[in-house]
Protein backbone atom coordinates (compact mmCIF):
# COMPACT_ATOMS: atom_id res chain seq x y z
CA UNK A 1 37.44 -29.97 48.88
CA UNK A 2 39.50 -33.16 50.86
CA UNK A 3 36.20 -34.30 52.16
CA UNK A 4 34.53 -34.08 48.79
CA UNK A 5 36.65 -36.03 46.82
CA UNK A 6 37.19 -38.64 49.91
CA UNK A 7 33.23 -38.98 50.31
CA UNK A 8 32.98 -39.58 46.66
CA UNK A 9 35.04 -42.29 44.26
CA UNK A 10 37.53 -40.48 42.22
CA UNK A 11 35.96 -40.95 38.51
CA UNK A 12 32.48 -39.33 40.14
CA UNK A 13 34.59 -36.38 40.80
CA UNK A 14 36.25 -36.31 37.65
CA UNK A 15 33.00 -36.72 36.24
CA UNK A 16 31.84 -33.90 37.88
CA UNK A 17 34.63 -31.72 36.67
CA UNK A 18 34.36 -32.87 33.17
CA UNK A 19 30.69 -31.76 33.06
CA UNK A 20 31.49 -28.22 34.31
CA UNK A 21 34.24 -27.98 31.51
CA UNK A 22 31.92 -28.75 29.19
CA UNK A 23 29.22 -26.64 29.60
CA UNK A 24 31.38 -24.16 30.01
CA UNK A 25 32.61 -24.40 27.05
CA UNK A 26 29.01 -24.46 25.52
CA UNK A 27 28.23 -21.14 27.54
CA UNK A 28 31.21 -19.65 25.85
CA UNK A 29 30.15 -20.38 22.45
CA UNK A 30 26.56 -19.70 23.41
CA UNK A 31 27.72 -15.86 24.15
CA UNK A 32 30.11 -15.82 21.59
CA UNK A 33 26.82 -17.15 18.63
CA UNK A 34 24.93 -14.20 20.21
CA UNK A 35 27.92 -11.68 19.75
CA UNK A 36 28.03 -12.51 16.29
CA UNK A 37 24.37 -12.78 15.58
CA UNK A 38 23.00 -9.84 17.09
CA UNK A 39 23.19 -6.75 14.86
CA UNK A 40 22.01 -2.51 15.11
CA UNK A 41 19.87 -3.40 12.00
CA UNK A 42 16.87 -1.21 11.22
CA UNK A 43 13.55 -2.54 12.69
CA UNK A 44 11.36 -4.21 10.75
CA UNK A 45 7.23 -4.29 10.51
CA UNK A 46 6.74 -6.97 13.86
CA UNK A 47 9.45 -5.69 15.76
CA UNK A 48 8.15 -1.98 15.22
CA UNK A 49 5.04 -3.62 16.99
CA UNK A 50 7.16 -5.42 19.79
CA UNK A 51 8.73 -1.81 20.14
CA UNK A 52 5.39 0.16 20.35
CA UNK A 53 4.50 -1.90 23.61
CA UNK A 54 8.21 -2.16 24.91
CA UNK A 55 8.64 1.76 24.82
CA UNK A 56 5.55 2.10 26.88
CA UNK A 57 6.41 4.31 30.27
CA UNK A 58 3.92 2.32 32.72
CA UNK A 59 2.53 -0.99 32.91
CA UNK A 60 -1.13 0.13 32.27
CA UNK A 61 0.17 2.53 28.82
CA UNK A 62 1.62 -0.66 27.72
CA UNK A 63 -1.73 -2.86 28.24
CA UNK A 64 -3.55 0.11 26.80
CA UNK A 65 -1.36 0.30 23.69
CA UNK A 66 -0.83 -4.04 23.74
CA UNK A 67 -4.81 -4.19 23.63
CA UNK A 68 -5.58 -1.48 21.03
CA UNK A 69 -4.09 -3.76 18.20
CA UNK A 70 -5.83 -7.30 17.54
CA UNK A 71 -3.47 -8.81 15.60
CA UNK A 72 -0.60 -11.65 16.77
CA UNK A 73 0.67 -9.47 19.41
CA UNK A 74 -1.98 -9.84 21.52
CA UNK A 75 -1.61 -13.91 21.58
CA UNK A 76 2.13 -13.57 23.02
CA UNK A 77 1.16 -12.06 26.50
CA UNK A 78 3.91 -13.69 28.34
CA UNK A 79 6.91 -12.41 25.84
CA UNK A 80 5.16 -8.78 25.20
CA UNK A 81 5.32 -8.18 29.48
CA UNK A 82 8.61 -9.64 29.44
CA UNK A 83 9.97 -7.55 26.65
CA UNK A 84 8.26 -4.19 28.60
CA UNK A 85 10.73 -5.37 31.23
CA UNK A 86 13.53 -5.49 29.70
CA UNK A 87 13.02 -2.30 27.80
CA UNK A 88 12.70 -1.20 31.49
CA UNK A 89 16.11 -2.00 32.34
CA UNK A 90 18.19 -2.13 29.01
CA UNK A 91 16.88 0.64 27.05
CA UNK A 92 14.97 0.06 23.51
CA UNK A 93 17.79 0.61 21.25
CA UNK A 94 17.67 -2.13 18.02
CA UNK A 95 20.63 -3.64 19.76
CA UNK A 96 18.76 -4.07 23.68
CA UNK A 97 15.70 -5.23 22.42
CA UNK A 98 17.19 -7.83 20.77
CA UNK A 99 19.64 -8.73 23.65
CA UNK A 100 16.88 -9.89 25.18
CA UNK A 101 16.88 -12.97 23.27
CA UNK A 102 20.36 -14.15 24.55
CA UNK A 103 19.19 -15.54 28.28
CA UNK A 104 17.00 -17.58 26.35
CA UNK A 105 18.82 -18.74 23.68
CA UNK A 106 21.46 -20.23 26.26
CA UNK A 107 18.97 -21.41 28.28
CA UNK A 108 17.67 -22.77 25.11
CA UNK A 109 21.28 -24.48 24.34
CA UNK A 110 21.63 -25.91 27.64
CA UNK A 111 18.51 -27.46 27.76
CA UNK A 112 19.66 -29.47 24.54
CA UNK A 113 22.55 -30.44 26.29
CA UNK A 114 20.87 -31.27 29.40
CA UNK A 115 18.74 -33.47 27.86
CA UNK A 116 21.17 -35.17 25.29
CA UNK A 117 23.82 -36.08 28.45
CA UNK A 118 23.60 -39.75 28.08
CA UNK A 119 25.30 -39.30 24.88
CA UNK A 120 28.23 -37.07 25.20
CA UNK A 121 29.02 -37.19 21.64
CA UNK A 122 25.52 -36.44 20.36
CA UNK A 123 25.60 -33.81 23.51
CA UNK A 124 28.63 -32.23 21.21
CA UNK A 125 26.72 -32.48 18.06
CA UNK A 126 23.41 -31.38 18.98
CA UNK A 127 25.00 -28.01 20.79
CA UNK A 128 27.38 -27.66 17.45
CA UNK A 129 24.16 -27.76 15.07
CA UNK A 130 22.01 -25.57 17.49
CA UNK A 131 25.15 -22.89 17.03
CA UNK A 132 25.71 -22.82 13.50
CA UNK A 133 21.64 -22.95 12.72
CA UNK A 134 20.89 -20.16 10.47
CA UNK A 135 17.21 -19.91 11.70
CA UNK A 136 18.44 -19.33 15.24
CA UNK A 137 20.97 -16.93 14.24
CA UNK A 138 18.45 -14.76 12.04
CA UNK A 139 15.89 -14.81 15.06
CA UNK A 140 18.69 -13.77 17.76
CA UNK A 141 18.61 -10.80 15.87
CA UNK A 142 14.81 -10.01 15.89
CA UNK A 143 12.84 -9.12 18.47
CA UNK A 144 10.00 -11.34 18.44
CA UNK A 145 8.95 -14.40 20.66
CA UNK A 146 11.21 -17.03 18.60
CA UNK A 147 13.75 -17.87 20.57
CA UNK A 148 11.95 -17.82 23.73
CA UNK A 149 9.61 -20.63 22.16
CA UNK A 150 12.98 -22.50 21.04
CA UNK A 151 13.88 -22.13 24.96
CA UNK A 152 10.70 -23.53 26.03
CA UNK A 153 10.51 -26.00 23.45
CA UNK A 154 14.13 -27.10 24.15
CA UNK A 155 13.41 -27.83 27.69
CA UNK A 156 10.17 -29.85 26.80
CA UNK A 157 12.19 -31.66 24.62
CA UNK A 158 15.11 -32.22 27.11
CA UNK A 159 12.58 -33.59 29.68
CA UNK A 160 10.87 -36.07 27.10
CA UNK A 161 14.48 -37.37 25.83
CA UNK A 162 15.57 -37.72 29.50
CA UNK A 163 11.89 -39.53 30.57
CA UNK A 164 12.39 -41.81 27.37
CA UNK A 165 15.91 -42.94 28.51
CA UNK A 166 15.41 -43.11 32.24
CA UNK A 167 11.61 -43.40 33.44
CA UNK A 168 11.83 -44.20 36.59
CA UNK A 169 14.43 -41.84 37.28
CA UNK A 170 12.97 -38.87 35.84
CA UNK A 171 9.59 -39.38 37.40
CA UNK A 172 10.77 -39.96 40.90
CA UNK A 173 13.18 -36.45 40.53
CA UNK A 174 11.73 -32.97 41.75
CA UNK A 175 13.89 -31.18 39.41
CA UNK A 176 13.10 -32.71 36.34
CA UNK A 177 9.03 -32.75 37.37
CA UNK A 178 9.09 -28.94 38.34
CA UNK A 179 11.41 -28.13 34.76
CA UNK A 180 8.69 -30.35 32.48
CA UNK A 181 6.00 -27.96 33.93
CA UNK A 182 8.23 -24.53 33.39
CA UNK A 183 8.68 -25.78 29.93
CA UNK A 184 5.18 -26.46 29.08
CA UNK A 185 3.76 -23.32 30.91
CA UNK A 186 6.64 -20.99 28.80
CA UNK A 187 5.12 -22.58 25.82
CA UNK A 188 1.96 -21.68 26.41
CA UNK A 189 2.57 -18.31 27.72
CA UNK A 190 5.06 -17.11 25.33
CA UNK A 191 2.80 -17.50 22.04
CA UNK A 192 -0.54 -19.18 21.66
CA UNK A 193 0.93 -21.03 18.10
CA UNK A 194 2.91 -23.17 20.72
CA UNK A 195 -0.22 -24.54 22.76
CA UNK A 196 -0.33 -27.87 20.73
CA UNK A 197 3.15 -28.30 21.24
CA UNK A 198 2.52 -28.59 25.25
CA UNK A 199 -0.40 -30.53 24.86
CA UNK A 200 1.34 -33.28 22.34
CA UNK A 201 4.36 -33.28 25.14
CA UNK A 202 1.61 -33.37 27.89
CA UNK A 203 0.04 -36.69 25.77
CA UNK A 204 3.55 -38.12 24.98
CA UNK A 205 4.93 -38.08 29.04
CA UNK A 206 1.21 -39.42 30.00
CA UNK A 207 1.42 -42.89 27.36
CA UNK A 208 4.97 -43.73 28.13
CA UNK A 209 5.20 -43.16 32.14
CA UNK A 210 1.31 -44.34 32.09
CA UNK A 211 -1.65 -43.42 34.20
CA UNK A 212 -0.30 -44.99 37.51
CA UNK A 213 3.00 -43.49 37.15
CA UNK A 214 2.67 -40.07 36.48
CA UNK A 215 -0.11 -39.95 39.08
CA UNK A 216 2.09 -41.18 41.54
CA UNK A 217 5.00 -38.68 40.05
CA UNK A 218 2.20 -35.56 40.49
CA UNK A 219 0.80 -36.45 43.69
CA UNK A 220 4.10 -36.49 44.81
CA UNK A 221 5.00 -32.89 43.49
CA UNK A 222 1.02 -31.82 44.02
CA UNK A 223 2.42 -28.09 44.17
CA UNK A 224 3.53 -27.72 41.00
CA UNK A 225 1.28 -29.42 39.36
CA UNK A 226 -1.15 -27.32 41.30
CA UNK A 227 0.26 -24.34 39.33
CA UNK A 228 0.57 -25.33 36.26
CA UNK A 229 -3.09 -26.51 36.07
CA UNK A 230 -4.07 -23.12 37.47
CA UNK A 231 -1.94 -21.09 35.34
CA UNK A 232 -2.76 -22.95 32.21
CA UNK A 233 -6.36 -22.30 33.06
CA UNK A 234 -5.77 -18.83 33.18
CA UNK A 235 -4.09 -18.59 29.81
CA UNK A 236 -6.99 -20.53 28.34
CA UNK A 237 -9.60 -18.31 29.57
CA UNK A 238 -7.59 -15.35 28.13
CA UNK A 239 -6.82 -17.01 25.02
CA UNK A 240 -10.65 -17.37 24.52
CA UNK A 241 -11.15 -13.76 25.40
CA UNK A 242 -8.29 -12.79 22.36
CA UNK A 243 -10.44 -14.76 20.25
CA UNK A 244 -13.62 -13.00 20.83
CA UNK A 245 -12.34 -10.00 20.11
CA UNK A 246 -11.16 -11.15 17.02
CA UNK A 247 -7.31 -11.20 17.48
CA UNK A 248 -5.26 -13.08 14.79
CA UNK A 249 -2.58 -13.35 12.59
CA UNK A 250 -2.22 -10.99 9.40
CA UNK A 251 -3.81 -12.34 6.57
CA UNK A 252 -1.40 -11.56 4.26
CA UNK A 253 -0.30 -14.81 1.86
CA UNK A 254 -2.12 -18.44 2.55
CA UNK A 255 -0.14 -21.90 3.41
CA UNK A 256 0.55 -24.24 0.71
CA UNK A 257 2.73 -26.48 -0.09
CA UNK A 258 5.63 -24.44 -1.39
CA UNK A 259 5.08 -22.86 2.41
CA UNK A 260 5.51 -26.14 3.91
CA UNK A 261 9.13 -26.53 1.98
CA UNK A 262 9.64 -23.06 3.27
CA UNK A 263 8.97 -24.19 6.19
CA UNK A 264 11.70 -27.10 6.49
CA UNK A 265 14.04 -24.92 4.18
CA UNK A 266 14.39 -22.20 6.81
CA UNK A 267 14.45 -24.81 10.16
CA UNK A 268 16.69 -26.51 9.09
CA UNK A 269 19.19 -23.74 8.77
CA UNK A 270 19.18 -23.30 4.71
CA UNK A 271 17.88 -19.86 4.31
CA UNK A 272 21.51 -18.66 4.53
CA UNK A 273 22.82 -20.12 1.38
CA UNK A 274 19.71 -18.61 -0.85
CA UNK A 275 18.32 -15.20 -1.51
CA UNK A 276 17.15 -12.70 1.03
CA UNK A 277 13.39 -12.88 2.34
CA UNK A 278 12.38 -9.56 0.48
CA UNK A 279 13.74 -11.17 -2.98
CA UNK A 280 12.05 -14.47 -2.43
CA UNK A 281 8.58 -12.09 -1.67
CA UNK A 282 9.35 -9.83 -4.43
CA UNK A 283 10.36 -12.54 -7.18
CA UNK A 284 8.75 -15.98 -5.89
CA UNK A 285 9.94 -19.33 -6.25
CA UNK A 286 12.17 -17.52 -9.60
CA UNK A 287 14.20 -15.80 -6.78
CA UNK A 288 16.18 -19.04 -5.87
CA UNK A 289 17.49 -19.85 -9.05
CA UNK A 290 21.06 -18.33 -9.05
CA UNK A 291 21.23 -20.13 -5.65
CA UNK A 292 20.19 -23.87 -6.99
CA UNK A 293 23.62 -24.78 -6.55
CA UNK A 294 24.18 -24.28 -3.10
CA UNK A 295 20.77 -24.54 -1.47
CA UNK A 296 20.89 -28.07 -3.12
CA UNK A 297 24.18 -28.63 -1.05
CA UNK A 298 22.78 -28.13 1.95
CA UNK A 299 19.75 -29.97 1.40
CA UNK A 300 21.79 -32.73 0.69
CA UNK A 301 23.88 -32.35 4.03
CA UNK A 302 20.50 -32.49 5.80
CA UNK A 303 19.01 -35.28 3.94
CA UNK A 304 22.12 -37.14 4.54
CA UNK A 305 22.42 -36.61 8.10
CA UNK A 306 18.13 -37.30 8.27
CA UNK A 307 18.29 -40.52 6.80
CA UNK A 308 21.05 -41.37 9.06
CA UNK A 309 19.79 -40.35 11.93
CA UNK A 310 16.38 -42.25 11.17
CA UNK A 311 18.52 -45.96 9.77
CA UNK A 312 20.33 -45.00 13.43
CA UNK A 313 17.24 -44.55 15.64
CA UNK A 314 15.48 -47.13 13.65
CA UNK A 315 17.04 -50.03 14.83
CA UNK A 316 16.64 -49.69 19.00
CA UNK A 317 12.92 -48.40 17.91
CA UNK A 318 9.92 -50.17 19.09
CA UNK A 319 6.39 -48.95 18.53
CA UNK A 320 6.03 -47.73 21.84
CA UNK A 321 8.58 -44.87 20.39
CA UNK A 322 7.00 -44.62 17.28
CA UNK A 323 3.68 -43.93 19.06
CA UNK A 324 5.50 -41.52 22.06
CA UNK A 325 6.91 -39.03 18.68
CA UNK A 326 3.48 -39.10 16.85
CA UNK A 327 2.09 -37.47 20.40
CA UNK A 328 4.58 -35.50 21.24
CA UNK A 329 6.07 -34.25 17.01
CA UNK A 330 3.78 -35.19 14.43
CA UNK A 331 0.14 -34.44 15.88
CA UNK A 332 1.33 -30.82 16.86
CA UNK A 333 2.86 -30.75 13.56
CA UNK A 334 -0.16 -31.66 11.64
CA UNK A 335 -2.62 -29.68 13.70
CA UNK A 336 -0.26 -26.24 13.44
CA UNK A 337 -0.22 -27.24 9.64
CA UNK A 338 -3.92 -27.69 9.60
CA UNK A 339 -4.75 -24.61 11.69
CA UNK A 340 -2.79 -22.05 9.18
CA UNK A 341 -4.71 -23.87 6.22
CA UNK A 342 -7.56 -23.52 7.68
CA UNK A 343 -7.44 -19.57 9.20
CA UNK A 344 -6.38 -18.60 6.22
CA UNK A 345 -2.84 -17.35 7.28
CA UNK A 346 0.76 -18.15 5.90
CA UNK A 347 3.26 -20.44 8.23
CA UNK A 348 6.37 -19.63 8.20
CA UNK A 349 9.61 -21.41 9.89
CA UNK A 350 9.09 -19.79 12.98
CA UNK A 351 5.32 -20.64 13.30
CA UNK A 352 6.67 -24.30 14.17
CA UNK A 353 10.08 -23.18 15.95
CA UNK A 354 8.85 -26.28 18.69
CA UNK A 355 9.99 -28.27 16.33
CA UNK A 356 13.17 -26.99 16.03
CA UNK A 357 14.59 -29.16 19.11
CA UNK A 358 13.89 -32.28 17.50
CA UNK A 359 14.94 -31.94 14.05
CA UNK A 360 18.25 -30.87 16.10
CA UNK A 361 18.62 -34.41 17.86
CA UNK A 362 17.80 -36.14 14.47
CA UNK A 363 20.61 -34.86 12.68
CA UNK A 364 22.63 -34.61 15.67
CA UNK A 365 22.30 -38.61 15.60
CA UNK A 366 23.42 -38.47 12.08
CA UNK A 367 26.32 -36.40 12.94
CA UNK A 368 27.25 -38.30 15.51
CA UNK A 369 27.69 -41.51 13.33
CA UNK A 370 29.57 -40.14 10.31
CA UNK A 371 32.23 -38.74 12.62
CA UNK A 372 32.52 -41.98 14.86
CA UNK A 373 33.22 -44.26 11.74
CA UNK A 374 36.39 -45.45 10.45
CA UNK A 375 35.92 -44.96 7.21
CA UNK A 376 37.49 -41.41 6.25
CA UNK A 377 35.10 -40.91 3.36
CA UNK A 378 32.36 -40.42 5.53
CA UNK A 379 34.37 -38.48 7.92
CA UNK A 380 34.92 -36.19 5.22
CA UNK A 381 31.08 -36.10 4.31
CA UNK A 382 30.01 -35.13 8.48
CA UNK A 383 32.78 -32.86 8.82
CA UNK A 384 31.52 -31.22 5.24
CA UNK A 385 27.73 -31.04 6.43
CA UNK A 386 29.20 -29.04 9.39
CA UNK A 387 31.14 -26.49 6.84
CA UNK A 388 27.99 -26.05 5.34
CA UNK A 389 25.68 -25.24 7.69
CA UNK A 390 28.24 -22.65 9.51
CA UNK A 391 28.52 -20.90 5.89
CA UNK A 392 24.64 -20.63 5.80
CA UNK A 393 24.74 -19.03 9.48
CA UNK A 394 27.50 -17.05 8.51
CA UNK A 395 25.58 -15.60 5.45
CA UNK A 396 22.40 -14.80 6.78
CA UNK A 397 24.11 -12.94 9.47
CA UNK A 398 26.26 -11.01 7.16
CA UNK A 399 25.41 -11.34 2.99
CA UNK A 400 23.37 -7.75 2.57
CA UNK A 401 20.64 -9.74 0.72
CA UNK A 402 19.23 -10.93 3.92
CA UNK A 403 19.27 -7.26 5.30
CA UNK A 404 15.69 -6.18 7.14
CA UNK A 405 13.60 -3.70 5.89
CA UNK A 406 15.36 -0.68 6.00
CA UNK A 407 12.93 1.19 8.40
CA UNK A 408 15.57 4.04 9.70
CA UNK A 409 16.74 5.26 6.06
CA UNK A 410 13.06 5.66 4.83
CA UNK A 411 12.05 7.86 7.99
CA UNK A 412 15.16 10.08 7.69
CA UNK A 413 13.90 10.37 4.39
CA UNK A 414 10.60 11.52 5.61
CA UNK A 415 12.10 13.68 8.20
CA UNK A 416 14.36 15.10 5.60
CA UNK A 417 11.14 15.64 3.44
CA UNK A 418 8.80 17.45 6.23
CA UNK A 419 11.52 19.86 7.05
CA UNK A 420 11.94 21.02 3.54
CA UNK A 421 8.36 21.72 3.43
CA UNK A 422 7.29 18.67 1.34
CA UNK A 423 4.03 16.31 0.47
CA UNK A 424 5.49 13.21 1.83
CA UNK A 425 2.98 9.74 1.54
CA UNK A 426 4.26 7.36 4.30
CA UNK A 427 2.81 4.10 2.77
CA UNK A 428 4.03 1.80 5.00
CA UNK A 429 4.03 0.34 8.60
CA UNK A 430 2.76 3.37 11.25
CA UNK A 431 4.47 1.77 14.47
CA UNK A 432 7.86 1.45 13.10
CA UNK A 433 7.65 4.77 11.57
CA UNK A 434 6.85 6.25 14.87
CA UNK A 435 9.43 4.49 16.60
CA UNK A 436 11.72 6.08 14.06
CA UNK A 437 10.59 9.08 14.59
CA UNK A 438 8.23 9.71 11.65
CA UNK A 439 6.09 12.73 12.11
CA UNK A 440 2.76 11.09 11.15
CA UNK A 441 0.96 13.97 13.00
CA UNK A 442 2.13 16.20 10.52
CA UNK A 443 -0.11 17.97 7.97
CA UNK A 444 2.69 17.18 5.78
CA UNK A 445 2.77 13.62 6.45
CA UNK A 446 0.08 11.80 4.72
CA UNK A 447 -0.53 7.92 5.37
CA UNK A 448 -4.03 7.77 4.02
CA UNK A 449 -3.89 9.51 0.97
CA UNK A 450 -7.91 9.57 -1.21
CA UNK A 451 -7.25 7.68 -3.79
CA UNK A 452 -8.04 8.11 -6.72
CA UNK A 453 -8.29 11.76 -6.49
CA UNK A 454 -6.15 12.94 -3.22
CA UNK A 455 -6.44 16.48 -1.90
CA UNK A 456 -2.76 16.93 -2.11
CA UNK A 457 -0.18 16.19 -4.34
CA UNK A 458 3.06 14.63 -3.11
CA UNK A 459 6.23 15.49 -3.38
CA UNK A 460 7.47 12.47 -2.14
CA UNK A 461 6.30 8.69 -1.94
CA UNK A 462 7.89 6.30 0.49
CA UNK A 463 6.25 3.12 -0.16
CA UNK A 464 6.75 -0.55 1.21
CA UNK A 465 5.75 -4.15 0.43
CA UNK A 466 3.17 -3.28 -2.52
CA UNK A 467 1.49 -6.67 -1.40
CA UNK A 468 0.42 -5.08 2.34
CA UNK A 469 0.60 -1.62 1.53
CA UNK A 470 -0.73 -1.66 -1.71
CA UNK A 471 -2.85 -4.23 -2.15
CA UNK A 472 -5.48 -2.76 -4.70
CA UNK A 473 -2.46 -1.29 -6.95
CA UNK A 474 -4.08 1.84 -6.51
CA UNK A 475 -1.06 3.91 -5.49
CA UNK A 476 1.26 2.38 -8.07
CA UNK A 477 -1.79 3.17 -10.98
CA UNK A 478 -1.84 7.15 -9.18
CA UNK A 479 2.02 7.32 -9.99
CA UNK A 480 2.35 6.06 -13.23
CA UNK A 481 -0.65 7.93 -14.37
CA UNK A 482 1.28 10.82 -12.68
CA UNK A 483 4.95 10.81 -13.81
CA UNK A 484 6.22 9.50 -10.68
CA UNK A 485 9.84 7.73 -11.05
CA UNK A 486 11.82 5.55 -8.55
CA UNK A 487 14.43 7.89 -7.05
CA UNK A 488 15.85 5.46 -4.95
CA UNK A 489 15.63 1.72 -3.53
CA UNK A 490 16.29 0.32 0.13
CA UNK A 491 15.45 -2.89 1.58
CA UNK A 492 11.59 -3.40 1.60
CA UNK A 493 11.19 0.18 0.53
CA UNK A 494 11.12 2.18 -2.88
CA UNK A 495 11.30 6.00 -2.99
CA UNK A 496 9.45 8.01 -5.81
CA UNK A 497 9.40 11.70 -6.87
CA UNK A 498 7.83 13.38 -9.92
CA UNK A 499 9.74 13.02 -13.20
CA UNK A 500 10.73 16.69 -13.29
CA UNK A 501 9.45 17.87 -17.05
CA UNK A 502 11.43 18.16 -20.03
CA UNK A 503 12.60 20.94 -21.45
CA UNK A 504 11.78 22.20 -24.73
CA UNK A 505 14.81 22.06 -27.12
CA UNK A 506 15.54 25.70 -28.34
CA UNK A 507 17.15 25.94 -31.59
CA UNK A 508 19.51 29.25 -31.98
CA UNK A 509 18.70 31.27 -34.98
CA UNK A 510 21.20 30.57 -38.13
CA UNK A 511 23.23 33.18 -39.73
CA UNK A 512 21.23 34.56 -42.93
CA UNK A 513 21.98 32.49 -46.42
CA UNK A 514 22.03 29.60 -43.67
């Protein structure tokens, strides 16, 4: 320790210790946002499917079983294997398939503060918004491929902001050459949504370093450049292949415009402070009424920290930076946007979680400036922003509206059902019903039932999401026409039984002269 700090001046090495403080300290709240986040909530529809391939014994049941369905799954190879693993090690409990999420989300974290270190203010700001973002704390608690794309992403980003503030520095350095490729190749493997993300980065490093630059920066690190080439080639070929066999995304709902604002609304860590997701599905746009009040709060603590952030960046920007951010943000942005308009699919939030990282830094910039001012009024208004978005991370994580479907309750309620000797119609997702151990093998378990005249008549109808389960109305026309009555309501699921038939009132004789 003598000959370090006599080898080195003495604000280097208090440097040095400062930095390990503080990201300490962000590890520490890292772990402590993932305690908090993480619930034992009931499965929902897509993480019943992450589950089907996770529980898988061997590596060739789980490509068997990851193969058999065409839909999204198959275009996150990378995160499906990786979940397998885990399951592996961890168990598959709601709670360990989840916990997978939390290497990557401080990973994801550190990243951000890696590559905001030449600004140890915004450093502060951009890990304080990252922790109190209510998208990131709703997606901790799912498992699905979100926050490993908001690691990925994060560590693109970090590489960009650190090539845009030190060229030279960053192309001549093996580290941050061999951590741009991990972060491009993680995008790519993790989800095939994220592809134009890496390729807009890719674009972005190549016009600011330039052609002579970043050759000489990859024939100097030939290696792995080597294998990123050859691995992204890979992934492309297989990507094809999903394609010809007609993988995609459900088809359920289309992308408009009031799924663009739902878009922003949810990134930028809003969804907290309005209704649940089943509400908003069930009731529309009508659904955020009672909540005008305080959704337009926190849109107005993002727009205010946005427009600062842009007056802020705005005045040391120079069209070379305008051009780098259309490459690297706006093209992927437009082309994801253009993509789900075009397939015919409904973005959501965490279709564009790459963008995540750089909506961060914006406000973060913001941030930054209302709290280094003088004036306490607009002390008061950054300090307020940051109330606000830690009561809309707070909310989502526990307000019961924003509870998942309640997968566990409705197959006890099968179970239950089956045992008694009852009809029961499972109308809704089959892998998550399995995974709760729903006996769809069972002659008493129907999922298919032949509408409009079915062989059997239930005793019991669990049905979910009318919109995917029952599209045609079909089921809900069979049950009217039939007496059926709610019995009871959980998240994402309603429960109906036969109205059991009236009795007919008996009158008791009179006395006589009566």
């Amino acid at each position: 320790m003598g000959r370090f700090t006599q080898d080195r001046p003495h604000y280097e090495v208090r440097k040095d210790f400062s930095d390990i403080r503080r990201y300490s300290l962000f590890l520490l709240a890292s772990l402590v946002t993932c305690a908090l986040a993480i619930t034992d909530q009931s499965l929902w529809i897509d993480e019943g499917n992450t589950a089907a391939k996770a529980i898988q014994a061997s590596l060739s049941a789980w490509w068997t079983t990851f193969v058999s369905a065409k839909g999204s799954d198959l275009q996150m190879p990378g995160y499906m294997l990786f979940e397998w693993g885990w399951a592996k090690i961890f168990g598959s409990s709601e709670i360990a398939l989840r916990a997978s999420n939390i290497p990557l989300f401080v990973a994801g974290i550190w990243a951000l503060a890696w590559g905001m270190s030449s600004h140890r203010k915004r450093q502060t700001a951009v890990v304080f918004l990252a922790l109190t973002n209510a998208f990131l704390w709703y997606y901790l608690s799912e498992a699905r491929p979100y926050i490993v794309l908001f690691c990925f992403a994060s560590l693109t980003a970090a590489c960009l902001f650190r090539l845009l503030h030190a060229t030279e520095d960053a192309l001549d350095s093996k580290s941050w050459f061999r951590l741009f490729c991990l972060g491009l190749f993680g995008l790519c493997l993790t989800s095939l949504i994220a592809v134009p993300w890496a390729l807009g980065a890719m674009v972005a490093a190549l016009y600011w370093s330039g052609p002579r630059a970043l050759t000489r920066s990859i024939l100097r690190f030939k290696g792995a450049f080597s294998l990123l080439i050859g691995a992204l080639a890979i992934l492309g070929w297989y990507y094809l292949w999903t394609m010809k066999i007609g993988a995609r995304a459900s088809g359920v709902g289309r992308t408009g415009w009031s799924s663009v604002a739902f878009i922003f609304y949810e990134l930028f860590g809003l969804a907290g402070l309005g209704p649940g997701r089943l509400q908003l599905r069930a009731e529309g746009g009508g659904g955020l009424v009672p909540f005008v009040p305080f959704v337009a709060l926190g849109g107005g603590a993002v727009l205010v920290l946005v427009l600062t952030g842009f007056r802020v960046l705005r005045q040391k920007t120079e069209k070379r930076h305008v051009v780098f951010f259309l490459c690297a943000v706006a093209s992927p942005l437009l082309l994801t946007l253009a993509a789900g308009v075009s397939g015919q699919m409904r973005l959501l939030g965490r279709h564009l979680t790459p963008l995540l990282p750089y909506l961060l830094a914006l406000m973060a910039v913001g941030l930054t400036t209302f709290l280094e001012t003088h004036s306490p009024w607009k002390k008061v208004v950054g300090w307020a922003a940051v109330v606000v978005f830690l009561l809309s991370a707070l909310e989502i994580r526990f307000a019961p509206r924003h509870r998942r479907d309640d997968y566990r309750s409705a197959a006890e309620i099968a179970r239950e059902a089956r045992d008694a000797g009852e009809i029961v119609w499972w109308l809704a997702d089959q892998s998550t019903g399995l995974y709760y151990g729903v006996p769809l093998n069972s002659p008493l378990i129907i999922d298919s039932p032949d509408l409009p005249r079915p062989a059997r008549t239930p005793d019991l109808v669990i049905l979910s999401k009318p919109d995917v389960y029952d599209w045609s109305g079909a089921v809900r026309a069979y049950l009217a026409q039939n007496n059926f009555t709610v019995e009871r309501v959980l998240p994402a699921f309603q429960i109906w039984r036969p109205t059991p038939p009236r009795l007919p009132v008996v009158k008791s004789p009179g006395k006589a002269g009566e």
